[in-house]
N, C-alpha and C. Protein backbone atom coordinates (compact mmCIF):
# COMPACT_ATOMS: atom_id res chain seq x y z
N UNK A 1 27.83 -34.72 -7.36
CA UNK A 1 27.00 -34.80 -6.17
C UNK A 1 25.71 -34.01 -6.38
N UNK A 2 24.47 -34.49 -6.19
CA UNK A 2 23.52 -34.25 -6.10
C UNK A 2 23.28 -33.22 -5.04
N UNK A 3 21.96 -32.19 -5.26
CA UNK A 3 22.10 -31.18 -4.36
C UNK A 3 20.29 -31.17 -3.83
N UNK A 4 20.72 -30.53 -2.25
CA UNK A 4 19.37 -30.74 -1.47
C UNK A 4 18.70 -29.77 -1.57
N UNK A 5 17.54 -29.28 -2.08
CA UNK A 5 16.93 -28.48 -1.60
C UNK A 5 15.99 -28.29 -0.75
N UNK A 6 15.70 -27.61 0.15
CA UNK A 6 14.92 -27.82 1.46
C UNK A 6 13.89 -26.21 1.32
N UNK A 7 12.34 -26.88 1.14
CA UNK A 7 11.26 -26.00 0.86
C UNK A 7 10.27 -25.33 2.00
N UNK A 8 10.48 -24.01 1.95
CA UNK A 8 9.66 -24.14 3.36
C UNK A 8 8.43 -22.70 2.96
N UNK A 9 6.90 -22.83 3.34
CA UNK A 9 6.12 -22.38 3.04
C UNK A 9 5.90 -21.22 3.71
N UNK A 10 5.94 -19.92 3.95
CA UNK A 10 5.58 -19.03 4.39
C UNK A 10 6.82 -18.67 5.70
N UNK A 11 7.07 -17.59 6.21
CA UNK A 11 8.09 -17.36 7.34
C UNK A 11 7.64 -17.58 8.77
N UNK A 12 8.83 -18.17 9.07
CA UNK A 12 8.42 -18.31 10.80
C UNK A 12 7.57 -17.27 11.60
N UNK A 13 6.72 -18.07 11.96
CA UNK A 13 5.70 -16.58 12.73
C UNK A 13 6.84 -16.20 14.02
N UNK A 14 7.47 -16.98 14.64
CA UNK A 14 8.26 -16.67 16.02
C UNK A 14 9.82 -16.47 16.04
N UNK A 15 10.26 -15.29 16.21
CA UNK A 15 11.82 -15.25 15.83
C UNK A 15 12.64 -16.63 16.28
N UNK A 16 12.71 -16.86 17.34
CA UNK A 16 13.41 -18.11 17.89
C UNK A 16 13.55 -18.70 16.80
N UNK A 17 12.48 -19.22 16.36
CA UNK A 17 12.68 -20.32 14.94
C UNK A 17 13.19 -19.83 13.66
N UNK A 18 12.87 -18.60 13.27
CA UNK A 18 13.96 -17.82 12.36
C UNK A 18 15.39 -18.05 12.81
N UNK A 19 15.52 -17.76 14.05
CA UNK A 19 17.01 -17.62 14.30
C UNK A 19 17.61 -18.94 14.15
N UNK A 20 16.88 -20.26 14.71
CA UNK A 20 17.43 -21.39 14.09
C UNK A 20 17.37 -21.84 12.87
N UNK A 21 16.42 -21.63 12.32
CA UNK A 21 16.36 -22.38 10.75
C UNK A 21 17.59 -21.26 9.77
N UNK A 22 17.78 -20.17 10.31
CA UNK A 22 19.20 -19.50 9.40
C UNK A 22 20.17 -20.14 10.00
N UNK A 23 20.30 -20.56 11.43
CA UNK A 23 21.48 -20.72 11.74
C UNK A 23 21.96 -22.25 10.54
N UNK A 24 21.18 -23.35 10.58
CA UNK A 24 21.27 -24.37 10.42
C UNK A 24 21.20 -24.12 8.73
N UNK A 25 20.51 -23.32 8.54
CA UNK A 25 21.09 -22.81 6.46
C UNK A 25 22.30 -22.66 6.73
N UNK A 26 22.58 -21.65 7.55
CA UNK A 26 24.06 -20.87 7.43
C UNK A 26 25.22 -21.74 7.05
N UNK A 27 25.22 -22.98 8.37
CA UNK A 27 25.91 -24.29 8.40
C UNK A 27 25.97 -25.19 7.32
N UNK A 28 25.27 -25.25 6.53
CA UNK A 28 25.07 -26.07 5.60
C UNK A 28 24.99 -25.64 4.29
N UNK A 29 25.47 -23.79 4.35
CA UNK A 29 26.13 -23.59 3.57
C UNK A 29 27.30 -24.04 2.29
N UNK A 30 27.44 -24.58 1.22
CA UNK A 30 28.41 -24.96 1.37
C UNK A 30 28.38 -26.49 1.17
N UNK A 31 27.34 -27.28 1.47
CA UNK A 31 27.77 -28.68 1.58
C UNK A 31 26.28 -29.21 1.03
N UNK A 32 26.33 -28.57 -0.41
CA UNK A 32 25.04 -29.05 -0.78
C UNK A 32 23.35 -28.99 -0.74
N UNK A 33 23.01 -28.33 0.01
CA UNK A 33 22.43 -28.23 0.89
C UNK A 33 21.60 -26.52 0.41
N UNK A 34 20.63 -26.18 0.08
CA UNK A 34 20.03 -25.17 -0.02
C UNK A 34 18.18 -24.37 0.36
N UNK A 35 18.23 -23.59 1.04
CA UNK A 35 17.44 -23.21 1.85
C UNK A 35 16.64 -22.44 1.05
N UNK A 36 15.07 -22.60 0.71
CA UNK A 36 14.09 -21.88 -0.59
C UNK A 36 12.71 -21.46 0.25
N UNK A 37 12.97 -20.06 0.96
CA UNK A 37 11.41 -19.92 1.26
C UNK A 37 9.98 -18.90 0.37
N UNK A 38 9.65 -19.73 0.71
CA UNK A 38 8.37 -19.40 -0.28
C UNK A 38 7.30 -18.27 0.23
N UNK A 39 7.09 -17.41 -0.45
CA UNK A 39 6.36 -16.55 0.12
C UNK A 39 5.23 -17.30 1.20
N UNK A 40 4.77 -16.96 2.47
CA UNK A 40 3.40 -16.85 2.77
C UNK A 40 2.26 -16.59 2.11
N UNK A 41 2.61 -15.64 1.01
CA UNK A 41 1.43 -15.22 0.61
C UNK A 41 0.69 -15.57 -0.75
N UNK A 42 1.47 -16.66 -1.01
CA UNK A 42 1.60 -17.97 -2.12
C UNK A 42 0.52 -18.64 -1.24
N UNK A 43 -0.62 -19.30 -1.99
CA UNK A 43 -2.12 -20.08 -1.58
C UNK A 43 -0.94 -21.39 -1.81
N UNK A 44 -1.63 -22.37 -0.92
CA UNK A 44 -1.72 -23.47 -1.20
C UNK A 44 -1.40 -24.08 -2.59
N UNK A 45 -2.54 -23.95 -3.30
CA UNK A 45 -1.96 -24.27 -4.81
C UNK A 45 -1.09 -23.47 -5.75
N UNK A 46 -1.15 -22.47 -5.17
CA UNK A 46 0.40 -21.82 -5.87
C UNK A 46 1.54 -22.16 -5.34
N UNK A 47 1.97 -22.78 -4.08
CA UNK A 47 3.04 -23.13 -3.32
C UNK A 47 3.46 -24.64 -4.18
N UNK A 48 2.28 -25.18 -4.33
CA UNK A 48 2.24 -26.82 -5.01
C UNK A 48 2.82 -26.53 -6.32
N UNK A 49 2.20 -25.68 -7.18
CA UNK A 49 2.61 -26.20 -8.86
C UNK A 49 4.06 -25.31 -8.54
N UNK A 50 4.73 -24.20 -7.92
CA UNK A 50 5.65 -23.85 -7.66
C UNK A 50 6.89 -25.47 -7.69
N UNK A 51 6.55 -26.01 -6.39
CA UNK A 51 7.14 -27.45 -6.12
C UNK A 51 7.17 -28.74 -7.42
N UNK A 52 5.91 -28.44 -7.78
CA UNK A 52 5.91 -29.52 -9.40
C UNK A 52 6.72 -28.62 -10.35
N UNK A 53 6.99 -27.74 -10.61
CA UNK A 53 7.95 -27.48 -11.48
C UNK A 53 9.39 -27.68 -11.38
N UNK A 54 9.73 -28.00 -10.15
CA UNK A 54 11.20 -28.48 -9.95
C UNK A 54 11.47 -29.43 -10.51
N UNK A 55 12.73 -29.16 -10.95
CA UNK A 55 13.87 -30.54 -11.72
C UNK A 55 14.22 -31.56 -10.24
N UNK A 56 13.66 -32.73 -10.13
CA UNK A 56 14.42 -33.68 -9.69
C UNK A 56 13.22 -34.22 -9.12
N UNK A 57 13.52 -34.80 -7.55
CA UNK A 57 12.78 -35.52 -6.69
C UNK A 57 12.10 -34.97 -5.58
N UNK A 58 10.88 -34.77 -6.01
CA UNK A 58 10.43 -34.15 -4.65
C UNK A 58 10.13 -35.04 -3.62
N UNK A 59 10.08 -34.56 -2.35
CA UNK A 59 9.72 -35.24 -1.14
C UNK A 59 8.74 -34.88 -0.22
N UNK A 60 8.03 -35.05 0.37
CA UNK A 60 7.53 -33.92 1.30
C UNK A 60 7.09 -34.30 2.66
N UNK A 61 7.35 -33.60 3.41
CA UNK A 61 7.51 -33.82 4.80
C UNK A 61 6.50 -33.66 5.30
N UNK A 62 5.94 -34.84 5.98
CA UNK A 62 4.32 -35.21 6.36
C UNK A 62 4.51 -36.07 7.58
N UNK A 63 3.46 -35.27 8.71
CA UNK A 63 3.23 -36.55 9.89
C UNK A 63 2.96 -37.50 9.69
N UNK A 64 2.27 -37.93 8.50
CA UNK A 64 1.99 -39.79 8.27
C UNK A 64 2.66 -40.00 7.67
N UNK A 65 4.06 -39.37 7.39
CA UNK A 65 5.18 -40.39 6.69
C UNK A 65 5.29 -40.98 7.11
N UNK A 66 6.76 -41.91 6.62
CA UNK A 66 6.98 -43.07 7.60
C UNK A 66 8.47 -41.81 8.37
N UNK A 67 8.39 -42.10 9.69
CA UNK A 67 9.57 -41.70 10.92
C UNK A 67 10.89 -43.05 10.51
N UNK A 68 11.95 -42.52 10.55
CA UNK A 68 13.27 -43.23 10.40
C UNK A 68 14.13 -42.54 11.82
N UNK A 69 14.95 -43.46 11.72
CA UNK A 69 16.51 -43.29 12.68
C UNK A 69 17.49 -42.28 11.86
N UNK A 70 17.77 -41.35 12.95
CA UNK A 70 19.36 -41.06 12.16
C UNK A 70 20.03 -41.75 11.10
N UNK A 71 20.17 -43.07 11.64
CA UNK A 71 21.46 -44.05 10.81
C UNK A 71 20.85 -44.23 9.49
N UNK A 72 19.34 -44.05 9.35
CA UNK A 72 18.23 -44.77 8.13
C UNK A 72 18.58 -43.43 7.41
N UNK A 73 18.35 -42.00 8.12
CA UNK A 73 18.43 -40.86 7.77
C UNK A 73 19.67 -40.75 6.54
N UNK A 74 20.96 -40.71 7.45
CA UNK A 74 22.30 -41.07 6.94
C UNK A 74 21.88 -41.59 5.58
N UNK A 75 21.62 -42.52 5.54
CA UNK A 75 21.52 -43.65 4.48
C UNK A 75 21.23 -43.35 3.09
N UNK A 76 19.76 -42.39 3.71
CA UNK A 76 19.57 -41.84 2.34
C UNK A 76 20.37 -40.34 1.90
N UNK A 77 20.56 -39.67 2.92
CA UNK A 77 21.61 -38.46 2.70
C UNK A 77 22.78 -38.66 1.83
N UNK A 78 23.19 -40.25 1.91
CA UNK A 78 23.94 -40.45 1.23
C UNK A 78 23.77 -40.98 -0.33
N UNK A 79 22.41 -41.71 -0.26
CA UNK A 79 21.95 -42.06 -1.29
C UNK A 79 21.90 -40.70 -2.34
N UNK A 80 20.68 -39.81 -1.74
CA UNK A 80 20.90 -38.97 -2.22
C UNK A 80 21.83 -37.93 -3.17
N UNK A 81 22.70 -37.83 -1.95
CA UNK A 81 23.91 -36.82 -2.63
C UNK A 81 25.29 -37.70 -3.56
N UNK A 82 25.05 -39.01 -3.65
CA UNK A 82 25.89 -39.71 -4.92
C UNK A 82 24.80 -39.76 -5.60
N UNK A 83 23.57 -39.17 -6.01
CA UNK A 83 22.88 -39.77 -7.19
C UNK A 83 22.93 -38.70 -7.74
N UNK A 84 22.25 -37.93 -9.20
CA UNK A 84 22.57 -37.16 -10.07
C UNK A 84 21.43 -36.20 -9.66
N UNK A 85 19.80 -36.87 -9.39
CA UNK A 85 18.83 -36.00 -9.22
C UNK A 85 18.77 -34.96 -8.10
N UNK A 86 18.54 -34.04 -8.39
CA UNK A 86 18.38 -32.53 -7.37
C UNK A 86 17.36 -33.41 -6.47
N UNK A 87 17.33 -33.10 -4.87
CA UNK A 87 16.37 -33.74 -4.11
C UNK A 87 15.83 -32.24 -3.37
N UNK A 88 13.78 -32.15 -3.27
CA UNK A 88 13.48 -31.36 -3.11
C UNK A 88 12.48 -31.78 -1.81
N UNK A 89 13.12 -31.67 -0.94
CA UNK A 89 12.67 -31.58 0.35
C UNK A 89 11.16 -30.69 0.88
N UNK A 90 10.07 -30.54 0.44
CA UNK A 90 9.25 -29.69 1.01
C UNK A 90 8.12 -29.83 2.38
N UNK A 91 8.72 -28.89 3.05
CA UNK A 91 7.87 -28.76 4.33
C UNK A 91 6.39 -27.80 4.19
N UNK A 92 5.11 -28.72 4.43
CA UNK A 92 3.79 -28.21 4.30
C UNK A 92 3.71 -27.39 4.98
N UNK A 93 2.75 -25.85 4.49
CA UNK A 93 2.58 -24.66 5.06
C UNK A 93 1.39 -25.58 6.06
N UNK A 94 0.97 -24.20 6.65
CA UNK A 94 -0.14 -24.34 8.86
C UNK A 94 -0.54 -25.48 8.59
N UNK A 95 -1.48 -25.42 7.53
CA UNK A 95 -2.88 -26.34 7.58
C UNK A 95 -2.37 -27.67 6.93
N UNK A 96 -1.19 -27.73 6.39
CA UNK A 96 -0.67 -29.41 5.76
C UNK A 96 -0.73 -29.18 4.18
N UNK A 97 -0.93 -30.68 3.31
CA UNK A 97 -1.14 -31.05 2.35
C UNK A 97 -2.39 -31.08 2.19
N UNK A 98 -3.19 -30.65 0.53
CA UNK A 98 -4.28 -31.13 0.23
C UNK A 98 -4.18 -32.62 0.17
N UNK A 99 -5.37 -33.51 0.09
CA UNK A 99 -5.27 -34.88 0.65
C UNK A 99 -4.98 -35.44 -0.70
N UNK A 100 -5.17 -35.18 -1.87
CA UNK A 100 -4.42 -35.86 -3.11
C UNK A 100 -3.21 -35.42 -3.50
N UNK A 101 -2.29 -34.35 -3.05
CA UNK A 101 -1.07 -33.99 -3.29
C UNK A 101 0.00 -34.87 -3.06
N UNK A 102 -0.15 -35.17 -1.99
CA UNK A 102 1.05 -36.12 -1.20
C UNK A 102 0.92 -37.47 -1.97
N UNK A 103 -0.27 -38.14 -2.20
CA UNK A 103 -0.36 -39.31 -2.64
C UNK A 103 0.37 -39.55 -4.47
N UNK A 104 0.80 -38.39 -4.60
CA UNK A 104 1.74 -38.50 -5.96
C UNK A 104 3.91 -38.36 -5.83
N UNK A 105 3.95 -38.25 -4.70
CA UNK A 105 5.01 -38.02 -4.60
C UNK A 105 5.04 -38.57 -2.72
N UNK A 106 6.99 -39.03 -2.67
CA UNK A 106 7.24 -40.05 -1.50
C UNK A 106 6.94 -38.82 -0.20
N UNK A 107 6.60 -39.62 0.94
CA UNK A 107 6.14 -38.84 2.01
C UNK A 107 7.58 -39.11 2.90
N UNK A 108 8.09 -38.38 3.72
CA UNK A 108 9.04 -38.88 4.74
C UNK A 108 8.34 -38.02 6.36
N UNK A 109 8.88 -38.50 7.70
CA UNK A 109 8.18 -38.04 8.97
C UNK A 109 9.27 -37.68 9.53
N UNK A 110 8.70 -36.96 10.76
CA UNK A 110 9.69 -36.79 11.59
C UNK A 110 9.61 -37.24 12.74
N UNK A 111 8.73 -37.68 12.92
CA UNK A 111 8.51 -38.15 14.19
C UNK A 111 7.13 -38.59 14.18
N UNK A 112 6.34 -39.08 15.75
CA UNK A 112 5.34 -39.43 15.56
C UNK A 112 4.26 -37.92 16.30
N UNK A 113 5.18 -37.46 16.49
CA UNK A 113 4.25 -36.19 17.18
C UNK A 113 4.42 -34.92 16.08
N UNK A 114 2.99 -33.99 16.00
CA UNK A 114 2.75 -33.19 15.55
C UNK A 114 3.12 -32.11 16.27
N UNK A 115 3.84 -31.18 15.02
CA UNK A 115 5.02 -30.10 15.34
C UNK A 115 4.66 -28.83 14.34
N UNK A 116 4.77 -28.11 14.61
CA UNK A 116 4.67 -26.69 13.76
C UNK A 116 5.65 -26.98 12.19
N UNK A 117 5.20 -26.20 11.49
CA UNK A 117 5.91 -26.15 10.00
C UNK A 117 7.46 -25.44 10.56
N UNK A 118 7.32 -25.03 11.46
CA UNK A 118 8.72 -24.25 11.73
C UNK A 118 9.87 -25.16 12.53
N UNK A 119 8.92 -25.64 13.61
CA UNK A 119 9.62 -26.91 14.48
C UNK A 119 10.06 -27.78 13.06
N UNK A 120 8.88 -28.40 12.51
CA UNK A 120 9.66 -29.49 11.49
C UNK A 120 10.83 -29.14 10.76
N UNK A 121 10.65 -27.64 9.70
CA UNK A 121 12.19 -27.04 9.27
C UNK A 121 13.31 -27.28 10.21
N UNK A 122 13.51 -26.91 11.55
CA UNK A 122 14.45 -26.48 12.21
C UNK A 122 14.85 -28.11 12.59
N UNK A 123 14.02 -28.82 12.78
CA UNK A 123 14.35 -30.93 13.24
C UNK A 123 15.02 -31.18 11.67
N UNK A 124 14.36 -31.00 10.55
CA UNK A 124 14.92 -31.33 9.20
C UNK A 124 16.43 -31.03 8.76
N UNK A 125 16.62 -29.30 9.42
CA UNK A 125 17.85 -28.43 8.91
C UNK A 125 18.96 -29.37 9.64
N UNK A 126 18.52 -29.71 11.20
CA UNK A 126 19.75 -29.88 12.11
C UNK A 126 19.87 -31.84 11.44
N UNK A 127 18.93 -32.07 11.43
CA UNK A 127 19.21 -33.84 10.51
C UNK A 127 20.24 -33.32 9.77
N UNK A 128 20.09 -32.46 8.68
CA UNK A 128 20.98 -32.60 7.59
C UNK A 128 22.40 -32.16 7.72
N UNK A 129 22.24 -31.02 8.44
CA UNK A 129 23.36 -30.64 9.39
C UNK A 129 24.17 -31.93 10.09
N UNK A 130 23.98 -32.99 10.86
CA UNK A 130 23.66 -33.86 11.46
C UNK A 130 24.37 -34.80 10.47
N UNK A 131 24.05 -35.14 9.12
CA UNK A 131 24.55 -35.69 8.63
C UNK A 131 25.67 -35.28 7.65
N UNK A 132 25.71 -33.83 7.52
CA UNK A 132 26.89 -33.58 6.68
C UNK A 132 28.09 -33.88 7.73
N UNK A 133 28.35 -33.49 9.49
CA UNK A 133 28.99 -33.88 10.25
C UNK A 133 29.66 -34.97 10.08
N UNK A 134 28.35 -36.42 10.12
CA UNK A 134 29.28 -37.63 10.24
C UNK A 134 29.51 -37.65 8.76
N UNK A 135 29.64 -37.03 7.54
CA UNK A 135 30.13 -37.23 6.42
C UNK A 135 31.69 -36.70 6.51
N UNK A 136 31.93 -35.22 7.41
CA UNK A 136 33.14 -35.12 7.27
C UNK A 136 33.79 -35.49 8.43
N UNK A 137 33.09 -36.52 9.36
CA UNK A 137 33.88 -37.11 10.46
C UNK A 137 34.17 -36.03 11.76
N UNK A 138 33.28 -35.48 12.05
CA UNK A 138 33.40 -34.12 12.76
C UNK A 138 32.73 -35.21 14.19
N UNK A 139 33.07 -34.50 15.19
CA UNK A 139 32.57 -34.81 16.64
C UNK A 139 31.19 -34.86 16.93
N UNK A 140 30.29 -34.42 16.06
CA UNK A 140 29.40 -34.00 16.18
C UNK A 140 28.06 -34.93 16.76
N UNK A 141 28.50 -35.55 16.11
CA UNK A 141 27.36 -37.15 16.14
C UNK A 141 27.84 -37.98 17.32
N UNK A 142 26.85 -38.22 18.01
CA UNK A 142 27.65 -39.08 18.87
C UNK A 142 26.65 -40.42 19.20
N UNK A 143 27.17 -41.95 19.14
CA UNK A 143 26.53 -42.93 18.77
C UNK A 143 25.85 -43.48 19.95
């Protein structure tokens, strides 16, 4: 099983969102699933070639991705974790992506509304969360 890594740029400026984005590491402890924050004080392009040096598939989480369903979500969670490649999830620090970064590697959304780098971690953590559930058939999901 292939393993997730989930990238996040600088620390939550607002505890609330600390307290969720550990909770939802905490949970997902364990099931593949690993939580990598990157200094703040890493520029932009040091955060990037950081991310290009990873072994596997990067992804990165952008408002003009394309937005999916849970069930689409699922789909690839599963794709994912039966395939061999490490999948590297990265969420853009305040200001986003430089505008040729993204265009080398797949974009995914979360929605159609614009959300803090912290909001997006904490919507991303509980997806995956979300889907390790209906993987082990837990109550959690409900259709």
């Amino acid at each position: 099983m292939a393993r997730i890594n989930v990238h996040i740029h600088g620390k939550a400026r607002e505890g609330a969102y600390s307290t969720l984005i550990d909770t939802y590491a905490t949970r997902l402890e364990g099931r593949g699933v690993n939580l990598t924050r990157h200094s703040g004080k890493l520029s932009l392009d040091e955060y990037i070639s950081k991310l290009k040096k990873e072994k596997g598939m990067l992804i990165l989480l952008d408002e003009n991705g394309p937005s999916i369903s849970t069930e689409k979500f699922l789909k690839k969670w599963n794709s994912w974790r039966s395939g061999s490649k490490t999948i590297h999830l990265a969420i853009g620090p305040v200001d986003g992506w430089i505008e040729d970064f993204p265009l080398e590697h797949q974009k995914l959304g979360l929605g159609p509304l614009t959300m803090t780098y912290e909001m997006a971690a904490v919507v991303l953590l509980e997806q995956l969360y979300r889907c390790s559930e209906i993987e082990r058939g837990s109550g959690y999901h409900r259709q």
